[in-house]
C-alpha atoms as a PDB file:
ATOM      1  CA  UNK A   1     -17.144-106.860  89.611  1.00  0.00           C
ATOM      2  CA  UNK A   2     -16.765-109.821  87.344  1.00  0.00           C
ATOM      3  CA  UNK A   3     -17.456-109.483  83.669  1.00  0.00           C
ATOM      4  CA  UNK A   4     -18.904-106.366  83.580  1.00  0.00           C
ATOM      5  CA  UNK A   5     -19.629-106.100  80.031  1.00  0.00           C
ATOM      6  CA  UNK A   6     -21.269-110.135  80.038  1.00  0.00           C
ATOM      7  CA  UNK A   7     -24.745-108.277  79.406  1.00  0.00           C
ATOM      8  CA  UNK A   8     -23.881-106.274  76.340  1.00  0.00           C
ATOM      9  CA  UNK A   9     -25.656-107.568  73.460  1.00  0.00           C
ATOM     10  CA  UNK A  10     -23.266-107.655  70.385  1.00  0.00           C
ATOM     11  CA  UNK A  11     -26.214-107.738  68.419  1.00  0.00           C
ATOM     12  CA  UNK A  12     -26.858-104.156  69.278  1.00  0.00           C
ATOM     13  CA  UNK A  13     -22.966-103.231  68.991  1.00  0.00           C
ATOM     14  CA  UNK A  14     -22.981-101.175  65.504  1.00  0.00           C
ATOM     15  CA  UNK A  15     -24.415 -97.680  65.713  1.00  0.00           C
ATOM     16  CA  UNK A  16     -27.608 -98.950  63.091  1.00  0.00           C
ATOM     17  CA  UNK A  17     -28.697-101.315  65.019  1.00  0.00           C
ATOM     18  CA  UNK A  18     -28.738 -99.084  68.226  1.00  0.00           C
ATOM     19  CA  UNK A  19     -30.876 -96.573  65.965  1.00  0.00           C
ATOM     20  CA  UNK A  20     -33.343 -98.852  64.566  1.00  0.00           C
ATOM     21  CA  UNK A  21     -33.716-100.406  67.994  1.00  0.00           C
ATOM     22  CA  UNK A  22     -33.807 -96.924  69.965  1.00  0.00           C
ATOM     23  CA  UNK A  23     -36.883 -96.032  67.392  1.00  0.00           C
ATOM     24  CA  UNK A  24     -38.685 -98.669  67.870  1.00  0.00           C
ATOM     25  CA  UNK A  25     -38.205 -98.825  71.378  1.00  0.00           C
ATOM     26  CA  UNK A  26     -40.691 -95.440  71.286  1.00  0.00           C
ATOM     27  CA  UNK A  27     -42.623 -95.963  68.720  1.00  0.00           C
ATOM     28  CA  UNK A  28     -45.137 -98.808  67.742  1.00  0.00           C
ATOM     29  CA  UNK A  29     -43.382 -99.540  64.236  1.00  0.00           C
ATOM     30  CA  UNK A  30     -41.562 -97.445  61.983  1.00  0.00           C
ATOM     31  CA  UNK A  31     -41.475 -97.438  58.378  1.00  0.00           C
ATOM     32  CA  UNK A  32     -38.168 -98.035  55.915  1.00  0.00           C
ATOM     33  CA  UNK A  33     -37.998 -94.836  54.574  1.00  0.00           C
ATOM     34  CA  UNK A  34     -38.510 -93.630  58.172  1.00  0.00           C
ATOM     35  CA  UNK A  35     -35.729 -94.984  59.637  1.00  0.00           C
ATOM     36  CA  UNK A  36     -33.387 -94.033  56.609  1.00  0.00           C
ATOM     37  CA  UNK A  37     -33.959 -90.801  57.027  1.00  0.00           C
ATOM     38  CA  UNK A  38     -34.023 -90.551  60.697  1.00  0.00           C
ATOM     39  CA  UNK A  39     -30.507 -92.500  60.903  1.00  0.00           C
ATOM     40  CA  UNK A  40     -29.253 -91.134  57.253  1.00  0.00           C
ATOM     41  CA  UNK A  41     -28.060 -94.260  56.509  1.00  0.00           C
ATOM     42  CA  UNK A  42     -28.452 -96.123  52.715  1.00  0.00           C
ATOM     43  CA  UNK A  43     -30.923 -98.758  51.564  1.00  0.00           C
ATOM     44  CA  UNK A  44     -28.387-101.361  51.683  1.00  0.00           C
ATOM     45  CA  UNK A  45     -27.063-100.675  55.233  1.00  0.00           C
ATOM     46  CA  UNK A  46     -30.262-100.111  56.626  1.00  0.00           C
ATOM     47  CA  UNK A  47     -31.588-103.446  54.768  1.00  0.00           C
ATOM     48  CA  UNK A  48     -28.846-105.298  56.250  1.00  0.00           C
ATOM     49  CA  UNK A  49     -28.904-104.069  59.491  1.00  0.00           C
ATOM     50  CA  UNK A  50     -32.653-104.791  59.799  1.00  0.00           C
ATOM     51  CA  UNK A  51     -31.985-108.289  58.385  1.00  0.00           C
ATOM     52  CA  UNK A  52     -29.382-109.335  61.261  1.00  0.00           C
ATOM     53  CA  UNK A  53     -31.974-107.461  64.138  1.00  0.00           C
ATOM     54  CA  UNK A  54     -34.958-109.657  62.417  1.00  0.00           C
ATOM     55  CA  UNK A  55     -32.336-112.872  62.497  1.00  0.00           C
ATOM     56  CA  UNK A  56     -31.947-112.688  66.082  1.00  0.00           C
ATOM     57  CA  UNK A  57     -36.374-112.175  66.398  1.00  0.00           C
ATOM     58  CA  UNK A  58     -35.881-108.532  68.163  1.00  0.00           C
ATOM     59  CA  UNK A  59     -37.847-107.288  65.467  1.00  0.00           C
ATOM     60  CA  UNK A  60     -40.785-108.164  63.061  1.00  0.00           C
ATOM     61  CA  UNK A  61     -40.686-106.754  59.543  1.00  0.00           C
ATOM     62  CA  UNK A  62     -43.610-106.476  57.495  1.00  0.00           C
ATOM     63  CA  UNK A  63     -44.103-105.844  53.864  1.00  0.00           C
ATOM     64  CA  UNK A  64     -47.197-104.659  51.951  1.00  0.00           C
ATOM     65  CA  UNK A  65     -48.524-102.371  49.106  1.00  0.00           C
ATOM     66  CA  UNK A  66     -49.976 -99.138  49.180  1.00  0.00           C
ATOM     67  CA  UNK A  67     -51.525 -98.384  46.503  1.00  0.00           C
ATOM     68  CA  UNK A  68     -48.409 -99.734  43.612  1.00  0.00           C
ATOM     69  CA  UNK A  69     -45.526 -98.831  46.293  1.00  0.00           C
ATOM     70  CA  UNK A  70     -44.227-101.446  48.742  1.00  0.00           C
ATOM     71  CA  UNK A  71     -43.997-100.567  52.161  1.00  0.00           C
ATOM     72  CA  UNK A  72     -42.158-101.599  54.704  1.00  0.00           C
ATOM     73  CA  UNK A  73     -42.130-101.340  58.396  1.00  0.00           C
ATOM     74  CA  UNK A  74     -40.635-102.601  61.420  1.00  0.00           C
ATOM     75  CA  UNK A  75     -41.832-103.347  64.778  1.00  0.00           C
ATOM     76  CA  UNK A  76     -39.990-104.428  68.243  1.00  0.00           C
ATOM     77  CA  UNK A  77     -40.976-108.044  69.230  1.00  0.00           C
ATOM     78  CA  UNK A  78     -41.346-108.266  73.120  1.00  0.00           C
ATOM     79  CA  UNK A  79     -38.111-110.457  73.161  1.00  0.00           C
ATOM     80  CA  UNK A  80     -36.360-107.422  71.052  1.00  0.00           C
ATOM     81  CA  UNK A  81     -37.430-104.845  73.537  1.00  0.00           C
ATOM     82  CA  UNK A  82     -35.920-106.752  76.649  1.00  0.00           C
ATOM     83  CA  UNK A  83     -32.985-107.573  75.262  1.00  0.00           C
ATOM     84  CA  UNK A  84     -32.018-103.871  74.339  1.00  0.00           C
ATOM     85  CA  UNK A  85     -33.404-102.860  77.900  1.00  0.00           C
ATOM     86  CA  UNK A  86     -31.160-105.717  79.144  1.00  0.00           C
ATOM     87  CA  UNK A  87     -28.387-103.897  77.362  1.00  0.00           C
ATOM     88  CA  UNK A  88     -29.062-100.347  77.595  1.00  0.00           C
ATOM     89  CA  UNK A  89     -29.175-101.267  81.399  1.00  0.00           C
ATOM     90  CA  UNK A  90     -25.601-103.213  81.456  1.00  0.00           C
ATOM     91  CA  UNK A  91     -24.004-100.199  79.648  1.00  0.00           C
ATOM     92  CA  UNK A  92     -25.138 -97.665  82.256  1.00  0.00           C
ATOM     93  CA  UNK A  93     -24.093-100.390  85.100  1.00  0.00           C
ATOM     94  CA  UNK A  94     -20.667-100.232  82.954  1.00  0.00           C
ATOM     95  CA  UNK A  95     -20.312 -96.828  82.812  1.00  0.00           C
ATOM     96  CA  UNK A  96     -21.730 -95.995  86.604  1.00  0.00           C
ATOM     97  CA  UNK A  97     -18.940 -98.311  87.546  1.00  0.00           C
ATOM     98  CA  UNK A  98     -15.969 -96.767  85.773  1.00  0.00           C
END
């Protein structure tokens, strides 16, 4: 049992992350306001949080009007979606083996 927490993606370690990940993991994209109000977080955070998860290309983020309003939504590149599998599987290896 070496390393057992190796796989765990500290990209996905803050609870916003998870969230905007775990969406998106089950749904095609999801939209800003969307995901605010689904995780209840603010603008900023969520920004932020969405910035570091497009950083590391686990997710896409496009931007476009409808109508006057902006609109933003997010989508799970294929590299985003096996990396959280990767780590969704490595924390239920960690916790099956505790």
């Amino acid at each position: 049992m070496k390393n057992i927490i190796q796989n765990i993606n500290k990209a996905f370690d803050h609870r916003i992350r998870l969230g905007i990940m775990s969406v998106l993991m089950v749904n095609e994209s999801a939209d800003f306001s969307t995901l605010k109000e689904l995780l209840g977080v603010t603008d900023g955070n969520l920004a932020s949080h969405a910035k570091a998860l497009e950083s590391e290309a686990y997710i896409i983020v496009e931007k476009q009007f409808i109508g006057r309003k902006p609109n933003t939504s997010y989508i799970a590149t294929k590299e985003g979606k096996k990396a959280f599998q990767d780590h969704i599987d490595a924390l239920e290896k960690l916790i099956s083996n505790t």
